[in-house]
C-alpha atoms as a PDB file:
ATOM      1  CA  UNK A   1      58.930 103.368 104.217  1.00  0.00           C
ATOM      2  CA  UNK A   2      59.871 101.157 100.838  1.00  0.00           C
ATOM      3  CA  UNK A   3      59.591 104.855  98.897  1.00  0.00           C
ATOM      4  CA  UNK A   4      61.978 106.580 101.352  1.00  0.00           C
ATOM      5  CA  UNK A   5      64.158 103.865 100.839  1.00  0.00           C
ATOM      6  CA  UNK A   6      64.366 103.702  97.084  1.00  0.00           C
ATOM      7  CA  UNK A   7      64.418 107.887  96.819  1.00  0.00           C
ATOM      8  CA  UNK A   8      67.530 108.080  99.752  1.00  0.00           C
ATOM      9  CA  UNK A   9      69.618 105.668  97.471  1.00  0.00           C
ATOM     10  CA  UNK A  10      69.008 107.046  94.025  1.00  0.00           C
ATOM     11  CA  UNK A  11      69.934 110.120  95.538  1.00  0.00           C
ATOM     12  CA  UNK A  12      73.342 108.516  96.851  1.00  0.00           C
ATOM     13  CA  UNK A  13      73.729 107.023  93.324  1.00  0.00           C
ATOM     14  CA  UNK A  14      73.020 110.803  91.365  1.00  0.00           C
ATOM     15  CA  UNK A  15      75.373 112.103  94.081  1.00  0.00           C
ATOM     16  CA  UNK A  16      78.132 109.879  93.796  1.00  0.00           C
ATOM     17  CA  UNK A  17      78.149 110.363  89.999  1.00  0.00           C
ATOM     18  CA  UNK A  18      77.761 113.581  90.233  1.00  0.00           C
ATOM     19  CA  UNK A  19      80.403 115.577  88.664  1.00  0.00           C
ATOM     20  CA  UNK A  20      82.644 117.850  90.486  1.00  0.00           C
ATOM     21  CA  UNK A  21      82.140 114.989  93.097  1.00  0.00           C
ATOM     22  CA  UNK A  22      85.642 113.162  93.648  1.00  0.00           C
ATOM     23  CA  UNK A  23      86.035 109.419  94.623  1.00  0.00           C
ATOM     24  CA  UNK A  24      88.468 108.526  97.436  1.00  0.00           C
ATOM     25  CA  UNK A  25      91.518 107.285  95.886  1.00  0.00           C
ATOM     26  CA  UNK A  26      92.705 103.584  96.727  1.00  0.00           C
ATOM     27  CA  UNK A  27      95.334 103.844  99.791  1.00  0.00           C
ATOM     28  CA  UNK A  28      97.622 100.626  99.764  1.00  0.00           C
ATOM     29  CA  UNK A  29      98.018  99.426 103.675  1.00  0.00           C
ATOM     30  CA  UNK A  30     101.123 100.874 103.819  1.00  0.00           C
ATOM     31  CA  UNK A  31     100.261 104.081 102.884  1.00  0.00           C
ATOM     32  CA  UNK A  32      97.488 104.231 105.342  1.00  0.00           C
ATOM     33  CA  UNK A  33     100.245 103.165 107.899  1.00  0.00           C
ATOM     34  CA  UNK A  34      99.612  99.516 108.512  1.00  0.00           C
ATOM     35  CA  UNK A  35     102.615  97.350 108.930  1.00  0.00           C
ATOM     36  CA  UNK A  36     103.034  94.766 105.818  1.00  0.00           C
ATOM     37  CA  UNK A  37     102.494  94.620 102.064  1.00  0.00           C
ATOM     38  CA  UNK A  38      98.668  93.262 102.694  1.00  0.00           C
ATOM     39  CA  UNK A  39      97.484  90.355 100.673  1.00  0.00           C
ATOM     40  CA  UNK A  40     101.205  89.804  98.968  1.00  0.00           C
ATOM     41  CA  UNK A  41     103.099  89.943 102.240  1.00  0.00           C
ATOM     42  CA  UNK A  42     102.384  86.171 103.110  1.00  0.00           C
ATOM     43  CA  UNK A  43     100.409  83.223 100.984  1.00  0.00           C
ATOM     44  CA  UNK A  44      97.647  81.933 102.668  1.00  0.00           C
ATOM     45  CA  UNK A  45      95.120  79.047 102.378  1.00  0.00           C
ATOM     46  CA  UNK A  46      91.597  80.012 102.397  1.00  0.00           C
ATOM     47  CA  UNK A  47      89.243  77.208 103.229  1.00  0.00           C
ATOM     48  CA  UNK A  48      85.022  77.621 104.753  1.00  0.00           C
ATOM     49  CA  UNK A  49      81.587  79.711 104.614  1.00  0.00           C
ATOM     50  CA  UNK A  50      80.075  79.352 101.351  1.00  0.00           C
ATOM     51  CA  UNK A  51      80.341  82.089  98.992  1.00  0.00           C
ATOM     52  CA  UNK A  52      76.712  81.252  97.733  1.00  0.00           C
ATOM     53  CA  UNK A  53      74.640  78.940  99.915  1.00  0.00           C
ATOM     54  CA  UNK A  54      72.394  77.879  97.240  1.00  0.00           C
ATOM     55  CA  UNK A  55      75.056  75.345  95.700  1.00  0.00           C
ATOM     56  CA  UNK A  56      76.175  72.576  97.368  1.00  0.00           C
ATOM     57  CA  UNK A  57      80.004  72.764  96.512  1.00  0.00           C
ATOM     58  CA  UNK A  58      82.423  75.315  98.486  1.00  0.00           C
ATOM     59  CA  UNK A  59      85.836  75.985  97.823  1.00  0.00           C
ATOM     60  CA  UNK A  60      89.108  75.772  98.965  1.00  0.00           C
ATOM     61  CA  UNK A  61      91.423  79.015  97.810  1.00  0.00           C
ATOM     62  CA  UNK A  62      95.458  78.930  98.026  1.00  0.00           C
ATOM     63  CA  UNK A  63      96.641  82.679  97.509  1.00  0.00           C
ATOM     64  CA  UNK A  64     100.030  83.492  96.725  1.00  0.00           C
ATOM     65  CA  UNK A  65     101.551  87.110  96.669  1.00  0.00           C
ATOM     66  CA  UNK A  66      97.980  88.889  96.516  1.00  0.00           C
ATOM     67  CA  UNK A  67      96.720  86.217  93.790  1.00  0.00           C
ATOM     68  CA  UNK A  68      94.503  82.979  93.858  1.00  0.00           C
ATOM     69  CA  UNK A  69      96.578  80.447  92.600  1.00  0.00           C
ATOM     70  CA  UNK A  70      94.747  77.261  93.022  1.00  0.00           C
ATOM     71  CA  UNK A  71      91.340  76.227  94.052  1.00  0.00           C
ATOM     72  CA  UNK A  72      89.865  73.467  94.890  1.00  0.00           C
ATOM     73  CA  UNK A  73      86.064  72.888  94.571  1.00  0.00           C
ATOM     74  CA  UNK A  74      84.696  70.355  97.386  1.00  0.00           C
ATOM     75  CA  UNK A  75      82.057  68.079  95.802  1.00  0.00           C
ATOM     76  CA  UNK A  76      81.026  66.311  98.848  1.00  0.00           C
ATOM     77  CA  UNK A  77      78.156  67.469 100.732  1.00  0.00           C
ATOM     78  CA  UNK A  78      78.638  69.392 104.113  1.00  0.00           C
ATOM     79  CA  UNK A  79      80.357  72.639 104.595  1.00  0.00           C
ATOM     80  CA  UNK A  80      84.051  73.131 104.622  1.00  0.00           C
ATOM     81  CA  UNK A  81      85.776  73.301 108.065  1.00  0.00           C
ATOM     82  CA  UNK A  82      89.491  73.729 108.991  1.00  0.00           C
ATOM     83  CA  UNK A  83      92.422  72.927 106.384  1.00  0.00           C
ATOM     84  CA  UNK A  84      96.216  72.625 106.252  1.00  0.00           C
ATOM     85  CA  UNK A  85      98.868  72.351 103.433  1.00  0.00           C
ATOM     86  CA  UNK A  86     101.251  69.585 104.120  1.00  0.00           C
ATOM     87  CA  UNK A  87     104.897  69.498 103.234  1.00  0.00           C
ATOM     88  CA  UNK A  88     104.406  67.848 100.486  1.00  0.00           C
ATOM     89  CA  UNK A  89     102.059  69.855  98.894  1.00  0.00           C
ATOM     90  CA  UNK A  90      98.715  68.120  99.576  1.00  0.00           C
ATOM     91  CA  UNK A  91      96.111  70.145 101.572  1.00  0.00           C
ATOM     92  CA  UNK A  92      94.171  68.322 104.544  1.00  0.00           C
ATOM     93  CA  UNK A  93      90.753  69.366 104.660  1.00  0.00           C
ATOM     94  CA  UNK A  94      87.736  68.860 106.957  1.00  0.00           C
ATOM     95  CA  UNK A  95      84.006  69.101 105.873  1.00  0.00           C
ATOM     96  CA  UNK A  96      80.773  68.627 108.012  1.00  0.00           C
ATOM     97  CA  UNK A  97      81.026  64.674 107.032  1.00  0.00           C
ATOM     98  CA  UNK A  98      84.086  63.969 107.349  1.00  0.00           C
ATOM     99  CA  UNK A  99      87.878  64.913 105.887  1.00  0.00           C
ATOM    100  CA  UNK A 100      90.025  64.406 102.614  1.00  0.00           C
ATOM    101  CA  UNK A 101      93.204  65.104 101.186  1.00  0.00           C
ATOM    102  CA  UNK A 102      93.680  66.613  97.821  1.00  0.00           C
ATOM    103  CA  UNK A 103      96.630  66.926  95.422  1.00  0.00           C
ATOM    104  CA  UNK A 104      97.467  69.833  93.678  1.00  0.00           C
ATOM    105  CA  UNK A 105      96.623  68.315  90.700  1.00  0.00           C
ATOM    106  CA  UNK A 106      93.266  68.291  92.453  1.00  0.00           C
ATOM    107  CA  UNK A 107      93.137  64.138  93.069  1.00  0.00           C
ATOM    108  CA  UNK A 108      91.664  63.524  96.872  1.00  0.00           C
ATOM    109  CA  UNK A 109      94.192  60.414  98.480  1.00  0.00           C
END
């Protein structure tokens, strides 16, 4: 079953470079006829799963018209819950052991 496996998606690879074979072109979500700009229409805070569950750190992502901005990288144990920016700037966070706040010059109050 491995061997069907490996020959089905070297096959896909030779295909897909292939030439005469064309790659779809990128469609922006308005083009495709979504409402919005996508990621630059609103900034948004970004804060949970692990990217890569083999470290013990996750981090917290603040994007701003389609770009990450700031990050924050949690070094206390426990994964990252819920989190909220605050008037002032700081960003409330909850982990699996409890919460912080953090400046944006990345100083936890």
């Amino acid at each position: 079953m491995r061997v069907y496996l490996i020959i089905i998606s070297l096959s896909l690879c030779l295909l897909a470079t292939s030439p005469g074979v064309t790659q779809p072109t990128r469609v922006t979500p308005r083009e495709a006829g979504f409402p919005g700009i996508g990621l630059n229409q609103h900034p948004f805070l970004y804060c949970g799963e692990w990217q890569d569950q083999s470290l013990d750190n996750q981090t917290i992502y603040l994007v701003e018209k389609g770009r990450v901005v700031w990050t924050f990288t949690n070094s206390k144990h426990g994964e990252l819950g819920d989190c909220t920016r605050l008037s002032n700037g700081n960003i409330v966070f909850s982990r699996q052991f409890g919460a912080s706040e953090v400046t944006p010059d990345k100083t936890i109050v």
